[in-house]
C-alpha atoms as a PDB file:
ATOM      1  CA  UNK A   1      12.066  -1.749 -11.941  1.00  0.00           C
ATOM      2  CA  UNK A   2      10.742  -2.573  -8.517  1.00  0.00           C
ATOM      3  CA  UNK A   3       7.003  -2.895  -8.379  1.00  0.00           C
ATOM      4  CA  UNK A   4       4.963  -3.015  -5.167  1.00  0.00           C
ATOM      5  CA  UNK A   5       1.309  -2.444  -4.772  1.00  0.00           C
ATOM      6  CA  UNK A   6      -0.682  -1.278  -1.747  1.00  0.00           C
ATOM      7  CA  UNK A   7      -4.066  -0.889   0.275  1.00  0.00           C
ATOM      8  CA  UNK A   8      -5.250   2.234   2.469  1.00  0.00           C
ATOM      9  CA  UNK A   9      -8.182   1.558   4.776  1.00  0.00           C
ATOM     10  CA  UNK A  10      -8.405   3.797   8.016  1.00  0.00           C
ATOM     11  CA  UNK A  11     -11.199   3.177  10.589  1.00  0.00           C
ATOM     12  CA  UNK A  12     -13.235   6.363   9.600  1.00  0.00           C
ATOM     13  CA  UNK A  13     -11.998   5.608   5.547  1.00  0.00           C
ATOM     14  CA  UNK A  14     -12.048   9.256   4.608  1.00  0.00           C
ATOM     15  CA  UNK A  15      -8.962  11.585   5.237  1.00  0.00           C
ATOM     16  CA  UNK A  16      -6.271   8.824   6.329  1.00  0.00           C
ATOM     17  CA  UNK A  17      -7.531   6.210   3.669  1.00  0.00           C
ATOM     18  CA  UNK A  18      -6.350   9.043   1.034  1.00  0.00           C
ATOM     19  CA  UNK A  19      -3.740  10.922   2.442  1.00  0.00           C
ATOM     20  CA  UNK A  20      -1.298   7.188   2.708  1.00  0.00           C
ATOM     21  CA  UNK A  21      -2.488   6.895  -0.775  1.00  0.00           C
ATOM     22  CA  UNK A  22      -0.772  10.440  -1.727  1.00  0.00           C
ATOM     23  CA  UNK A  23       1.890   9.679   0.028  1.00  0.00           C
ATOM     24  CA  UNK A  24       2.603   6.183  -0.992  1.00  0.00           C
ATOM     25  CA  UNK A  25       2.459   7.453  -4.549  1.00  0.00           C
ATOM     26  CA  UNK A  26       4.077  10.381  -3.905  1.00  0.00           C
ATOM     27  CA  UNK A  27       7.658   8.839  -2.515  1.00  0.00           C
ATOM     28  CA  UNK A  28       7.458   5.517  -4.565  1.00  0.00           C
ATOM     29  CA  UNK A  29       7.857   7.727  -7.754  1.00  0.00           C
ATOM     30  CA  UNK A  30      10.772  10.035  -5.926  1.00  0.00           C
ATOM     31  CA  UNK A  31      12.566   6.549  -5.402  1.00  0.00           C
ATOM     32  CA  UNK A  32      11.939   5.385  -8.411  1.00  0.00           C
ATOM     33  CA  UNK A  33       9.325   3.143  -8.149  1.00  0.00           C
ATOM     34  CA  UNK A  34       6.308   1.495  -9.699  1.00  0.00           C
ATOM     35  CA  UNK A  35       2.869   1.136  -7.376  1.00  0.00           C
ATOM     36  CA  UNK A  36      -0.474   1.146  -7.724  1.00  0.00           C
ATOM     37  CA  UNK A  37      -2.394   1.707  -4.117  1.00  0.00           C
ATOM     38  CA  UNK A  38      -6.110   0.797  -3.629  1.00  0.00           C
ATOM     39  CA  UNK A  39      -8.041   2.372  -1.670  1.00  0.00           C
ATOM     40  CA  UNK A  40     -10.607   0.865   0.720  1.00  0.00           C
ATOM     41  CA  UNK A  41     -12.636   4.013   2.365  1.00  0.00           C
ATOM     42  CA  UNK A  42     -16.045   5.421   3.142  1.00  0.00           C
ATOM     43  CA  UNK A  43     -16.531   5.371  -0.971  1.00  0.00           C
ATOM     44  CA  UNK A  44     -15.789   1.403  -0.883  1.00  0.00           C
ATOM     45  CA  UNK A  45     -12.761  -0.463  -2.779  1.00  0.00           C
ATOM     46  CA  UNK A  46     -11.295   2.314  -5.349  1.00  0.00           C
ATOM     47  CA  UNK A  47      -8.756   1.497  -7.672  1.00  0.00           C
ATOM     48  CA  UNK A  48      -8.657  -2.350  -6.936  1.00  0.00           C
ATOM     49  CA  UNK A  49      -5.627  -4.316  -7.569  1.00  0.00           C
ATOM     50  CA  UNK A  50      -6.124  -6.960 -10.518  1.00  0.00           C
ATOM     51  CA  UNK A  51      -4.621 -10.401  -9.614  1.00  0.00           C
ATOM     52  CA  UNK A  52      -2.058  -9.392 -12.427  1.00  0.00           C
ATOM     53  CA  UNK A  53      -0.821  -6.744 -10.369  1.00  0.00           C
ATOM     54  CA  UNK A  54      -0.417  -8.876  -7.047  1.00  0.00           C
ATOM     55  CA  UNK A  55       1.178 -11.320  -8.792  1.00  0.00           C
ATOM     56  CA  UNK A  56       3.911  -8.898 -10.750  1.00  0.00           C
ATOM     57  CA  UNK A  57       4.275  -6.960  -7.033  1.00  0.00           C
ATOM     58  CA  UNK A  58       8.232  -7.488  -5.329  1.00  0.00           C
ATOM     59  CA  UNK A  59       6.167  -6.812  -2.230  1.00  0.00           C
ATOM     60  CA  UNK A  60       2.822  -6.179  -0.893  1.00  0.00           C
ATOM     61  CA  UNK A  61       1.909  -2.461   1.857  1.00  0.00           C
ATOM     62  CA  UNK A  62      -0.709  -2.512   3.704  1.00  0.00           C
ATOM     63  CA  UNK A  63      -1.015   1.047   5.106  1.00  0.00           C
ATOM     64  CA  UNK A  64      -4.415   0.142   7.125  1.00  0.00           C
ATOM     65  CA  UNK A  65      -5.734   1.110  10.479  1.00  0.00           C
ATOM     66  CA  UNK A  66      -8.579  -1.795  10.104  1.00  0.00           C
ATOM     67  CA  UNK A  67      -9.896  -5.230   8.309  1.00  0.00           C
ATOM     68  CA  UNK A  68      -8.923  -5.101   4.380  1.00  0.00           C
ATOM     69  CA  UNK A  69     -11.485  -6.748   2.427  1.00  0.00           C
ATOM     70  CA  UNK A  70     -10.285  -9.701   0.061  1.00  0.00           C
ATOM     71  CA  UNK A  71      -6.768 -10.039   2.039  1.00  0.00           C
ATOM     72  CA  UNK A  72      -6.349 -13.489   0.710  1.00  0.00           C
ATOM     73  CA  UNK A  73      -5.778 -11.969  -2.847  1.00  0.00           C
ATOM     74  CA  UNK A  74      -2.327 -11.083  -1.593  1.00  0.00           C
ATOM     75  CA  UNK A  75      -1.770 -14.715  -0.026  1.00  0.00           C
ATOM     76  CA  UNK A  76       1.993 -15.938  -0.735  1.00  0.00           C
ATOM     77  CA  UNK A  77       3.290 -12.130  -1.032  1.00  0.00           C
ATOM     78  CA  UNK A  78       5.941 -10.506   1.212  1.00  0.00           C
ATOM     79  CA  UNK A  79       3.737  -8.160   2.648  1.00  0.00           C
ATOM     80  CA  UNK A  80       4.593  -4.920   4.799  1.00  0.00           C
ATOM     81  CA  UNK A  81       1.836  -3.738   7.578  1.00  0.00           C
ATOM     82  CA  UNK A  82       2.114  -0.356   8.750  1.00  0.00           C
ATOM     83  CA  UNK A  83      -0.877   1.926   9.948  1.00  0.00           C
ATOM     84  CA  UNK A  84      -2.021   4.998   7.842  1.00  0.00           C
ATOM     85  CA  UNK A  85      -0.573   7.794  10.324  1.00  0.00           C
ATOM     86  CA  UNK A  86       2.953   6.127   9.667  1.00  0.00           C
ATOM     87  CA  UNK A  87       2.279   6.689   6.501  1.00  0.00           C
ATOM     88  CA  UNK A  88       1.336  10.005   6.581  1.00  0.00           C
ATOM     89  CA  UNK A  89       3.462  11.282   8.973  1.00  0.00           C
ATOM     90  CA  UNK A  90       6.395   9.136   6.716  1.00  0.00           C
ATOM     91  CA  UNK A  91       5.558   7.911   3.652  1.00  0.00           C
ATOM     92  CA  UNK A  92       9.459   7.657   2.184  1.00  0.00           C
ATOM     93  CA  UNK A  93      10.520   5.280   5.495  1.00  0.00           C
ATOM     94  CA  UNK A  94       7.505   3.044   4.381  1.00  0.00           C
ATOM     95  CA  UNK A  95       8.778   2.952   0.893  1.00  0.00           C
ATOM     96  CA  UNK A  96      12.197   2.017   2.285  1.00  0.00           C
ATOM     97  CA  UNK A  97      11.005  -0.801   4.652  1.00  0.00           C
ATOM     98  CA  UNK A  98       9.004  -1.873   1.910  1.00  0.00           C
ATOM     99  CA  UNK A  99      12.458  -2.370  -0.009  1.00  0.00           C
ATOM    100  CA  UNK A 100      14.419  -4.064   2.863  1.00  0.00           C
ATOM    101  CA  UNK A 101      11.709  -6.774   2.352  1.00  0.00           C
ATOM    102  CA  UNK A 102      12.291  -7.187  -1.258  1.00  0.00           C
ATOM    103  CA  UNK A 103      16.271  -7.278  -0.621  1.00  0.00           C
ATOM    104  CA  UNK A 104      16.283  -9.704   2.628  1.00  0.00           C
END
């Protein structure tokens, strides 16, 4: 099973932050996919990755609209950047681009 994990961080880290998160979730499971997405918002890091989780990850989203705290935890991964709203307003093409990493 492919596994990815993923951080959510918008510039305000309320609504944004938690609505990728949703979606994330939301179209990895439709496709069949494992991921665990933390959150970095107005409520500070939720849900934080453990390095075991990085490490087992095909590939790494970052679904943020500003700085993500402790980005070199993820040094050495493929890693997909995409801002929240693209997320939000498409949460399945993320998961998709996410999987032309793993397969390129």
């Amino acid at each position: 099973m492919t596994k990815m994990v993923a951080v959510t961080a918008c510039i305000a880290g309320i609504a944004h932050t938690y609505m990728a998160k949703a979606n994330l979730e939301k179209f990895a499971k439709k496709n069949g996919i494992e991921i665990k997405v933390e959150t970095q918002g107005a409520m500070g890091m939720e849900n934080k990755l453990s390095e075991a989780e990085i490490a087992d990850a095909d590939v790494v989203i970052f679904a943020v609209d500003t700085n993500v705290a402790e980005r070199s935890r993820f040094d050495g991964k493929e890693i997909l950047t995409v801002s929240t709203s693209e997320v939000v307003k498409d949460g399945e093409e993320t998961i998709k681009k996410a999987i032309a990493r793993i397969n390129n």
